[in-house]
Structures are given as C-alpha cells and as structure tokens.
Protein backbone atom coordinates (compact mmCIF):
# COMPACT_ATOMS: atom_id res chain seq x y z
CA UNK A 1 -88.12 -13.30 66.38
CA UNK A 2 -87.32 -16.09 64.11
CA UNK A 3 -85.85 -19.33 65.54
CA UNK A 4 -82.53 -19.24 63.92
CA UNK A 5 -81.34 -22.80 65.05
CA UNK A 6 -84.23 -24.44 63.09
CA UNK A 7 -82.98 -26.58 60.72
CA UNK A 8 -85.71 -27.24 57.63
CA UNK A 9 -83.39 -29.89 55.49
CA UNK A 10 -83.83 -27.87 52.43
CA UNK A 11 -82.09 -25.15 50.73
CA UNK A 12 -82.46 -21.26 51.90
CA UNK A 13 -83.15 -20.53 48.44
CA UNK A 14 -83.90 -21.73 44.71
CA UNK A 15 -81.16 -23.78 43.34
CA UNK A 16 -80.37 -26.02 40.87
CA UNK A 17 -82.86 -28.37 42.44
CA UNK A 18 -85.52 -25.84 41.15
CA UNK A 19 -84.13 -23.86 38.35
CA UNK A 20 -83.09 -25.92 34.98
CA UNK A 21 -81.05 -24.09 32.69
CA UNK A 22 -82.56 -21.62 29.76
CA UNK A 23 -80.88 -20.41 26.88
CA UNK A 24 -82.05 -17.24 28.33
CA UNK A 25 -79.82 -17.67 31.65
CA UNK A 26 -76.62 -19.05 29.28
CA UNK A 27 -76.92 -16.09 27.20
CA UNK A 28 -77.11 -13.64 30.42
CA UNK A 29 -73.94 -15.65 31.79
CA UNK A 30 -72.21 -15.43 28.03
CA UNK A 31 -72.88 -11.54 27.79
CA UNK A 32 -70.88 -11.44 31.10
CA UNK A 33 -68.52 -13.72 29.68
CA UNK A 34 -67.41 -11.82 26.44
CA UNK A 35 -67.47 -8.73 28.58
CA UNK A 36 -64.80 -10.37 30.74
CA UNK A 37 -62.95 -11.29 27.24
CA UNK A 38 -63.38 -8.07 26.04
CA UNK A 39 -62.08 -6.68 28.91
CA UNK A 40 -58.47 -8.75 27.90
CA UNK A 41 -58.43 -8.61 24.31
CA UNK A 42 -58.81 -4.70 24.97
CA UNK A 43 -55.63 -4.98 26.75
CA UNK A 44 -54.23 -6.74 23.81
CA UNK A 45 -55.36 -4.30 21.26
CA UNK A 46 -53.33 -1.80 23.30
CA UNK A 47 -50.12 -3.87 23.14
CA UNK A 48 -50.71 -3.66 19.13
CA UNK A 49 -51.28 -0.07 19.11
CA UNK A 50 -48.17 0.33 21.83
CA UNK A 51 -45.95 -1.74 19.31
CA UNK A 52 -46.84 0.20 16.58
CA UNK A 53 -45.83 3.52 18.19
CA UNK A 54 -42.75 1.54 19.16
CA UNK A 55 -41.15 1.16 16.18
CA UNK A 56 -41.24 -1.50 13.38
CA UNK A 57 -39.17 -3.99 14.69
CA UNK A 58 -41.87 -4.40 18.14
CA UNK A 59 -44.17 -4.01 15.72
CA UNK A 60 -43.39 -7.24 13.28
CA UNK A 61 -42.71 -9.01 16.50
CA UNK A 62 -46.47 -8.47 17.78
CA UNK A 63 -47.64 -8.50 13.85
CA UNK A 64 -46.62 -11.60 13.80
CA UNK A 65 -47.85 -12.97 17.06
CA UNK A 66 -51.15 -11.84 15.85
CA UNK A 67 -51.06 -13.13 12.35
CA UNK A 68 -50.05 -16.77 13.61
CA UNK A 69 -52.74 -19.46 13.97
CA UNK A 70 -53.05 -19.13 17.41
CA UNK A 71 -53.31 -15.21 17.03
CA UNK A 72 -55.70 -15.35 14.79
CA UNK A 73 -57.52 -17.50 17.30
CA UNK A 74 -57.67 -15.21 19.86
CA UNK A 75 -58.87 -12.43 17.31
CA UNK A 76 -61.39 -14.35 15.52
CA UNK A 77 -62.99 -14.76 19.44
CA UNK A 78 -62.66 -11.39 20.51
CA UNK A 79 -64.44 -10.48 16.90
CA UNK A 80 -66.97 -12.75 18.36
CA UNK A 81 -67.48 -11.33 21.94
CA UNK A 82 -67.45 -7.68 20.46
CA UNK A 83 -70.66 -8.69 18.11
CA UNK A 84 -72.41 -10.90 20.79
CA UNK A 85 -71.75 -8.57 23.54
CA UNK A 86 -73.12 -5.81 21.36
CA UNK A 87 -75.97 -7.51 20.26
CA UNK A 88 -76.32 -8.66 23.67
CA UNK A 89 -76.49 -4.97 24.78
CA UNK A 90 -79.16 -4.02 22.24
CA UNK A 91 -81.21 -6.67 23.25
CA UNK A 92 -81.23 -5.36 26.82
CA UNK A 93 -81.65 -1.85 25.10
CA UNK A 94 -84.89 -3.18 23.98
CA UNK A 95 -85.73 -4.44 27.41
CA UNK A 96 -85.28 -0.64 28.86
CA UNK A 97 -87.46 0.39 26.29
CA UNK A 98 -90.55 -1.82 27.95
CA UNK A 99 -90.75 -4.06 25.15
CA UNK A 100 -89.98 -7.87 23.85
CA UNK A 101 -90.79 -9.57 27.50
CA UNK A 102 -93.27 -11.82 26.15
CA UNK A 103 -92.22 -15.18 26.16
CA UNK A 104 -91.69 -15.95 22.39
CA UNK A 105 -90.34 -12.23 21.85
CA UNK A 106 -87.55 -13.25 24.41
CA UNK A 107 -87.03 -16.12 23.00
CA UNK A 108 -86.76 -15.38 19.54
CA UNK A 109 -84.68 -12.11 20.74
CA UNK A 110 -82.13 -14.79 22.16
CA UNK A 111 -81.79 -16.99 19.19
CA UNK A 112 -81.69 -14.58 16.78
CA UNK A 113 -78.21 -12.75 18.73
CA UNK A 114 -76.72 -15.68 18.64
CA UNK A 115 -77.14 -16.98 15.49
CA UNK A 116 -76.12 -13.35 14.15
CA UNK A 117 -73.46 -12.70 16.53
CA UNK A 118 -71.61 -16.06 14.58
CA UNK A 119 -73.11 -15.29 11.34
CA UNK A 120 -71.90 -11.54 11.48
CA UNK A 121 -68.17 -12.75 13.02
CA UNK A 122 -68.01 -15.57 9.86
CA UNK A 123 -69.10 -12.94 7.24
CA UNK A 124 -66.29 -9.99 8.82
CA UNK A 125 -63.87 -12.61 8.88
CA UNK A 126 -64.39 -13.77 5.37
CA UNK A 127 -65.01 -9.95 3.84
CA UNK A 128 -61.55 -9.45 5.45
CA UNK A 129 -59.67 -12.60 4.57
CA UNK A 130 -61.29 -12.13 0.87
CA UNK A 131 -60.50 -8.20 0.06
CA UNK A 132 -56.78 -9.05 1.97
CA UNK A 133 -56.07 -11.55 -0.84
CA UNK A 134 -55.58 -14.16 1.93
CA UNK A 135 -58.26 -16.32 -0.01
C-alpha cells in the first residue's frame, strides 16, 4: 500500500501549470455557458408566453420590458447562445460520428462555429429589424 503521508511538492494532477488555454477548451466551457443561459432565457420566454395568455395589459407590460434597450440585450444574447449552442451541438454530432478529430479539422470546426454562431445572430437580427420596419 501506498504511503499516503508522502508529500511530493507538486500537484496531484495537471493544472494550469501544465495545461495553457485552447480555443478548443473556451469553446467546450462556452457551450456549457450558453446552455446555462439558455436554461434562463427559457424561463423568460415562458414569462412572455404566460403574459400573453394573461391578457393585454401583462402583456404590454412584458412587451415592453422586452422591446427596451436592455431587453433587447438580453434577447439579442440568448439569439446568440441558441445558434452557438446549436452549432456547438452539431459539432459534437460530428464527433459521435468518428470524424473531424484531426488537429486542423478541430480546429477549423471551432472557428468556423464561432464565427457563424455571430455571423448567423447579426444576419437574424438584421432580417428581423429590416422586414419589422425598425430600420
């Protein structure tokens, strides 16, 4: 049996001392992220549709809360964290498929969800804003 009072000065396990961050570890802790945020702004999307069978007054009330600057905010990231946690998932989709683990694969797989994950949220937002005669 192991001496379990031996102290060896170092760390148990790998740590920050070893492991530098990759965009592929951000992107594993942002998928669990936007989950977490979806996870809220799915409880918010219920107080619309609550407010709505409400009655109209609740409903302009909330209606409003969401179409003020700071509601649009808060929509304009949970448009975000839907896309990125989506791509996110078909990325790992991919992954249970046995493909894209080579290095450059993974890499370019990583990139290319983020950069469409903002690109897709910009272009919704703008379709939106442009066919609502906002703009």
């Amino acid at each position: 049996m192991a001496n379990a009072k031996s102290q060896t000065g170092r760390p148990l396990s790998p740590h920050l001392q070893i492991y530098k961050p990759m965009l592929t570890m951000m992107m594993s802790i942002l998928h669990r992220m936007t989950g977490a945020a979806l996870y809220l702004g799915s409880l918010l999307l219920a107080w619309w549709l609550i407010a709505a069978a409400t009655g109209p007054d609740y409903f302009n009330f909330v209606n409003g809360l969401a179409g003020s600057l700071p509601g649009k905010l808060v929509l304009f990231g949970y448009t975000w964290a839907l896309i990125h946690h989506m791509l996110g998932g078909l990325r790992h989709f991919i992954w249970d498929t046995g493909r894209g683990f080579e290095l450059p694969t993974v890499e370019f797989m990583v990139r290319a969800s983020l950069a469409a994950s903002l690109g897709l949220t910009v272009f919704i937002w703008a379709a939106a804003l442009f066919y609502s005669g906002a703009v």
